[in-house]
C-alpha atoms as a PDB file:
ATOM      1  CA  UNK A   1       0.000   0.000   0.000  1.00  0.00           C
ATOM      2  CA  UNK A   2       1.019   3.497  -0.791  1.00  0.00           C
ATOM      3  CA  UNK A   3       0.139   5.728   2.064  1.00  0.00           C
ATOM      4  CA  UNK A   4      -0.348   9.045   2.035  1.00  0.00           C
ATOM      5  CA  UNK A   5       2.415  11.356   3.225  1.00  0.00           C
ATOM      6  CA  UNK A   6      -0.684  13.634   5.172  1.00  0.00           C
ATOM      7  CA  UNK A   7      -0.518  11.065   8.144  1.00  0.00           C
ATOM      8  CA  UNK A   8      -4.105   9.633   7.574  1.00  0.00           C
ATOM      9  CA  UNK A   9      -3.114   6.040   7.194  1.00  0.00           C
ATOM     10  CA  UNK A  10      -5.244   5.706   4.073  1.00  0.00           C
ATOM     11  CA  UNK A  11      -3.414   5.184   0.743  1.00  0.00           C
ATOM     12  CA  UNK A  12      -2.590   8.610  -1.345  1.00  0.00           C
ATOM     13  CA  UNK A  13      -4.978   7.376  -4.576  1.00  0.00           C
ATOM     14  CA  UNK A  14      -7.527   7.135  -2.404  1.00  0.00           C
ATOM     15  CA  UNK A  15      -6.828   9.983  -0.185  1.00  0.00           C
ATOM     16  CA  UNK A  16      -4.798  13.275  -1.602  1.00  0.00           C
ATOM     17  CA  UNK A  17      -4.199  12.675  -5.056  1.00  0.00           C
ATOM     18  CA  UNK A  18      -7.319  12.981  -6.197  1.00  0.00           C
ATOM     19  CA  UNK A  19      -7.770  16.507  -4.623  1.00  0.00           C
ATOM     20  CA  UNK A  20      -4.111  17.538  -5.949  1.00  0.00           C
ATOM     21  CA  UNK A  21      -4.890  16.158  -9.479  1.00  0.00           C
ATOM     22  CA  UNK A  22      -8.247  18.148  -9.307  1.00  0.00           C
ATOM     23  CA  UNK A  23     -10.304  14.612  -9.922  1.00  0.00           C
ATOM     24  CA  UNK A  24     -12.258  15.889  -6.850  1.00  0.00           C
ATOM     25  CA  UNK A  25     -12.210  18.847  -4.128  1.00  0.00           C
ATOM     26  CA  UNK A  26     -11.500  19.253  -1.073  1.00  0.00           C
ATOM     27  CA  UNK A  27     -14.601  18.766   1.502  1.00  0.00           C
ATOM     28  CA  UNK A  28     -12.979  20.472   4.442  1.00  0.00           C
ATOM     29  CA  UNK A  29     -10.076  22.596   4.788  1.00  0.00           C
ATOM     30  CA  UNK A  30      -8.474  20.006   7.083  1.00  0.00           C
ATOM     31  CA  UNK A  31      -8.531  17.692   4.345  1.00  0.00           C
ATOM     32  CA  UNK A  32      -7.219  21.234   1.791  1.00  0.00           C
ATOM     33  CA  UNK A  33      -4.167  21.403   4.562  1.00  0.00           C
ATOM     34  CA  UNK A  34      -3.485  17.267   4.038  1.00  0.00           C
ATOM     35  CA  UNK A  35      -3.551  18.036   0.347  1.00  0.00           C
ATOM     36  CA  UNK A  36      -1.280  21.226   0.056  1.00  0.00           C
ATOM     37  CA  UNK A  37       1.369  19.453   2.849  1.00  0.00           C
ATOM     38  CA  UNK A  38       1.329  16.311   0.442  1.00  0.00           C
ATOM     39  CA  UNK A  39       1.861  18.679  -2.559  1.00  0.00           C
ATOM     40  CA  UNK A  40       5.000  20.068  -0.523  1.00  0.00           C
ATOM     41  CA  UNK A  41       6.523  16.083  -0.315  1.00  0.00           C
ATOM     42  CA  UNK A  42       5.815  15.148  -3.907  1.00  0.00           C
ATOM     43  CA  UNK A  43       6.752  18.777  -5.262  1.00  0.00           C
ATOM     44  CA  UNK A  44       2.918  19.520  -6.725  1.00  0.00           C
ATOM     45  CA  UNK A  45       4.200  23.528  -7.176  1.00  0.00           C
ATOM     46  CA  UNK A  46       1.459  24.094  -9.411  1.00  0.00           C
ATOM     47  CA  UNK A  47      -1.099  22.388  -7.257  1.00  0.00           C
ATOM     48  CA  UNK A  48       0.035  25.217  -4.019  1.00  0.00           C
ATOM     49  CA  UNK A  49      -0.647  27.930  -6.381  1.00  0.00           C
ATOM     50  CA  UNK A  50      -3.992  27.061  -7.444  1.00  0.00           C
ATOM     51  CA  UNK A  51      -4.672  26.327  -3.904  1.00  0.00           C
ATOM     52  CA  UNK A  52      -3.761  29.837  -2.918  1.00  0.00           C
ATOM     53  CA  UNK A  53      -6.867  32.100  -3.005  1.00  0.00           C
ATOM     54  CA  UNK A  54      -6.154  34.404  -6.078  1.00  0.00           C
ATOM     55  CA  UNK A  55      -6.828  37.566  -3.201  1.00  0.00           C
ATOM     56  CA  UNK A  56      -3.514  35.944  -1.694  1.00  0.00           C
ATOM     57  CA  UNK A  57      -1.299  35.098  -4.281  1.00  0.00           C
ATOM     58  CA  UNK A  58       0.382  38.332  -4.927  1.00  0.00           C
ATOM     59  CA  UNK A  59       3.901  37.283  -2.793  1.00  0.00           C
ATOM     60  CA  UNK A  60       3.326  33.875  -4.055  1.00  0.00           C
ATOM     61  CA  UNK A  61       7.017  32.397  -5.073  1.00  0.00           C
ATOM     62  CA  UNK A  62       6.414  29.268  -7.651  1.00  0.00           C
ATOM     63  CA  UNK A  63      10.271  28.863  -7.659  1.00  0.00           C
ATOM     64  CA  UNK A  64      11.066  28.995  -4.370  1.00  0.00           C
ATOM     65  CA  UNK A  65       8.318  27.095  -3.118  1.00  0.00           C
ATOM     66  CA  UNK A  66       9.679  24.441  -5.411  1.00  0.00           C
ATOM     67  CA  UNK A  67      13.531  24.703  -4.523  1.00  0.00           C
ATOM     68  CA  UNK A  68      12.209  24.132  -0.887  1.00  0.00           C
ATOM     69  CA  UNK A  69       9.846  21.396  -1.721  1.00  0.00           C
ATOM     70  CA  UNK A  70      12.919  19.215  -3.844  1.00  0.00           C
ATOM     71  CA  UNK A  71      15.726  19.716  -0.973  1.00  0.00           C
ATOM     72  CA  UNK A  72      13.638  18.953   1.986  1.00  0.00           C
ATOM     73  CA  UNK A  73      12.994  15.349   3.484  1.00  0.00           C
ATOM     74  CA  UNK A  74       9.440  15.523   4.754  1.00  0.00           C
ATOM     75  CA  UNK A  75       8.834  13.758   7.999  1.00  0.00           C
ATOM     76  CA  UNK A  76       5.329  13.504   8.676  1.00  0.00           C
ATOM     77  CA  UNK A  77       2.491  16.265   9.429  1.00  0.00           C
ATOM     78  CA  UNK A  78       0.308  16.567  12.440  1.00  0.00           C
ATOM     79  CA  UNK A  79      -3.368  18.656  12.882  1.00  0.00           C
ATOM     80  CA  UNK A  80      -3.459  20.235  16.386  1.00  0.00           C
ATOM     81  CA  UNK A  81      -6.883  21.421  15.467  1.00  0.00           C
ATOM     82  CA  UNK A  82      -9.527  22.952  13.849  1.00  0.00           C
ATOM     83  CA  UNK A  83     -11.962  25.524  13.859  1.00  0.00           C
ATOM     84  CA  UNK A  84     -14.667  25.686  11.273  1.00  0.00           C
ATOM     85  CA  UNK A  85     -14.231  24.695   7.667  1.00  0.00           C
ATOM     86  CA  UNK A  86     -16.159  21.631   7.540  1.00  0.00           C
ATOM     87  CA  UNK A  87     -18.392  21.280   4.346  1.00  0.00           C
ATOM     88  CA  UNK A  88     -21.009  23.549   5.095  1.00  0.00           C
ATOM     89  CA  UNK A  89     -18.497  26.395   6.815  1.00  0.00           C
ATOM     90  CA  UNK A  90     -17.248  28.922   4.412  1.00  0.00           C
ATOM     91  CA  UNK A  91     -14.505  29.946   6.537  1.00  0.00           C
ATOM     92  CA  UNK A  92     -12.322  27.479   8.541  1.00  0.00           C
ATOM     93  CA  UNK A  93      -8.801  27.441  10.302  1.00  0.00           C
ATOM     94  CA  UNK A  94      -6.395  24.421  10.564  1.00  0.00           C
ATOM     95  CA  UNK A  95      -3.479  24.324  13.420  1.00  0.00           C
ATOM     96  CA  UNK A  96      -0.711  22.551  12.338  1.00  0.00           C
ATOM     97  CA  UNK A  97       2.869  21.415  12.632  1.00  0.00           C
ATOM     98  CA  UNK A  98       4.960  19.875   9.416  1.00  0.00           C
ATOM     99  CA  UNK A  99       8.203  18.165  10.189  1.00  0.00           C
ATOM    100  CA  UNK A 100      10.970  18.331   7.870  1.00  0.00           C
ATOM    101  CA  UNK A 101      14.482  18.775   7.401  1.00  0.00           C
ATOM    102  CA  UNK A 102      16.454  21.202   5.302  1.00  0.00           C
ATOM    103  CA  UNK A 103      19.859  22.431   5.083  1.00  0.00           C
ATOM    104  CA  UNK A 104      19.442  24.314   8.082  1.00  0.00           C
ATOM    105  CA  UNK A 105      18.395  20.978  10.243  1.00  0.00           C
ATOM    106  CA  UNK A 106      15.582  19.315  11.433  1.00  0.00           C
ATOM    107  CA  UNK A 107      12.505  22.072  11.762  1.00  0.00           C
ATOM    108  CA  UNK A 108       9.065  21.782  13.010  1.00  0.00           C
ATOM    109  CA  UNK A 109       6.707  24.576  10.953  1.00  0.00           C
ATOM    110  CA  UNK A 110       3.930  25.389  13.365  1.00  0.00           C
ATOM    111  CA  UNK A 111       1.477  27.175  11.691  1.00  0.00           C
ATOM    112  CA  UNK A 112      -2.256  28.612  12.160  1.00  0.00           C
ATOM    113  CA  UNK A 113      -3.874  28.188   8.181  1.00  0.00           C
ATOM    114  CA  UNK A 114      -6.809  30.135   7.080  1.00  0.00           C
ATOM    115  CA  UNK A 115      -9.302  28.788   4.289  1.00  0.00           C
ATOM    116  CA  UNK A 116     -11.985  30.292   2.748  1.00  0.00           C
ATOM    117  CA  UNK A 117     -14.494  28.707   0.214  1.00  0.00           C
ATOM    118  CA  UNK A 118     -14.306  30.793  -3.307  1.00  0.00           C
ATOM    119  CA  UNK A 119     -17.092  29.521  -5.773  1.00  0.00           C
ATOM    120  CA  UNK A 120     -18.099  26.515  -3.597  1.00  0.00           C
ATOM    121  CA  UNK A 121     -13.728  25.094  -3.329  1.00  0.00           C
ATOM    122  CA  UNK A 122     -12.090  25.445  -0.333  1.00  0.00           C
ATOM    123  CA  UNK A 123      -8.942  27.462  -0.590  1.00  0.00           C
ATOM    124  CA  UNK A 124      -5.898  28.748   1.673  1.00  0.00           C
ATOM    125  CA  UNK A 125      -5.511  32.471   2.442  1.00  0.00           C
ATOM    126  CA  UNK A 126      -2.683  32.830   5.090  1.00  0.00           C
ATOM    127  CA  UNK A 127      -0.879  31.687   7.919  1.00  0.00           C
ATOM    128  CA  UNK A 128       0.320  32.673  11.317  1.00  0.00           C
ATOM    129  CA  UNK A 129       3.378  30.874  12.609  1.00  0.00           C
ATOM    130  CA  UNK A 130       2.670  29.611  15.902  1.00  0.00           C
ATOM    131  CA  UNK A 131       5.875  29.803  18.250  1.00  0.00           C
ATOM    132  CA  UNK A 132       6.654  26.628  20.259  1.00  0.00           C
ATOM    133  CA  UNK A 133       5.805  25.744  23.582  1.00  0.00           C
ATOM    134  CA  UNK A 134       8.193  26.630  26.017  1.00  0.00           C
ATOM    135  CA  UNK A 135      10.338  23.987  27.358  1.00  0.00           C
ATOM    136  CA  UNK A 136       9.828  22.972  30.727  1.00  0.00           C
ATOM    137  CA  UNK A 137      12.956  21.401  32.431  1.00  0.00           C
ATOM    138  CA  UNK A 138      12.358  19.680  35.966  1.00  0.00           C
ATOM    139  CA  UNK A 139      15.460  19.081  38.058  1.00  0.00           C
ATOM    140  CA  UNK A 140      16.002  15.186  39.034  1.00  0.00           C
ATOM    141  CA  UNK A 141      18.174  14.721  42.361  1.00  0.00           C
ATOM    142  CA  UNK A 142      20.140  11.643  42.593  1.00  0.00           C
ATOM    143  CA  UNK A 143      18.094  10.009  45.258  1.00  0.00           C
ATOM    144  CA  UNK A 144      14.889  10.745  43.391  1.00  0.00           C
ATOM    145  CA  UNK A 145      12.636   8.396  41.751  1.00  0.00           C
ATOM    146  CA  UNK A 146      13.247   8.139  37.986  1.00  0.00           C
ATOM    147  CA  UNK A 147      11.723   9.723  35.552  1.00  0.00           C
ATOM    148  CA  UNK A 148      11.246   6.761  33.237  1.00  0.00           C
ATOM    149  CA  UNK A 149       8.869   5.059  35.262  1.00  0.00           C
ATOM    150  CA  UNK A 150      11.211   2.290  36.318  1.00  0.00           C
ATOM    151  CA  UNK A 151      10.825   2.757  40.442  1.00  0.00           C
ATOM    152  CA  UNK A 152      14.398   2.610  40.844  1.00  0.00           C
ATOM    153  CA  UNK A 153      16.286   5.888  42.592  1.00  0.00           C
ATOM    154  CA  UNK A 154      17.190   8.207  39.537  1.00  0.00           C
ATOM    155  CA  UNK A 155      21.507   7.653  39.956  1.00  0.00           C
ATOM    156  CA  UNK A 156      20.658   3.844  39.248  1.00  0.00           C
ATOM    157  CA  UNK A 157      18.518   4.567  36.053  1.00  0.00           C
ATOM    158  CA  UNK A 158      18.770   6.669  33.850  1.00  0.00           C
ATOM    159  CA  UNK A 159      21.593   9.001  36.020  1.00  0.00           C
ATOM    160  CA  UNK A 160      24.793   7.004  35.251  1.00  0.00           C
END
């Protein structure tokens, strides 16, 4: 089986390809989001662009959109939530983070998407990028109980 690179576990002819090769819209704009993130893996440039709302378009970059699409390694995308844009919204918002890697390392795009319906098709707008959560570090003693769950005293665990 050849599964779709969105993360739904169903297999890409069945489940993104047909909205990328226009054989059938998107319903919701969570399922627009799976789409346009599965354009990014198999570098579907044109796809993104007709995607875009035209009111958006004007800063669109077709080339560099596809220089980033062919030198990244796509690792997997993940829907925090949504808001709206099911298929009787007009408007809808999808929260998301795509994991990939570039030259610059390993990134995590966090992203708020908008998506409004033009003629009855779902469509992206524009995105905010979400910063990440801060990172919470919690001080283990020695003689503490170990973080992992074993119920040993953390300088026989995982402290050596």
């Amino acid at each position: 089986m050849n599964s779709c690179p969105c993360g739904s576990s169903s297999n890409y002819a069945a489940c993104c390809e047909p909205v990328i090769t226009g054989k059938k819209p998107a319903e919701t704009a969570e399922q627009l989001m799976r789409a346009r993130y599965t354009a990014h893996v198999k570098v579907e440039v044109d796809f993104l662009f007709d995607s875009t709302h035209p009111g958006y378009r004007k800063d669109y970059d077709h080339e560099g959109t596809k220089v980033w699409a062919e030198n990244s390694e796509w690792y997997g995308l993940e829907i925090i939530e949504t808001a709206q844009g099911g298929p009787k919204d007009e408007e809808g918002e999808v929260t998301f983070v795509a994991r990939f890697r570039d030259k610059e390392g390993l990134r995590n795009h966090r992203e708020r998407g908008q998506f409004k319906r033009k003629r009855g098709r779902w469509l992206f707008t524009e995105g905010t990028m979400i910063k990440s959560d801060p990172v919470t570090v919690i001080k283990i003693g020695r003689n503490d109980p170990c973080s992992c769950g074993s119920g040993k005293k953390h300088k026989k665990c995982c402290g050596k």
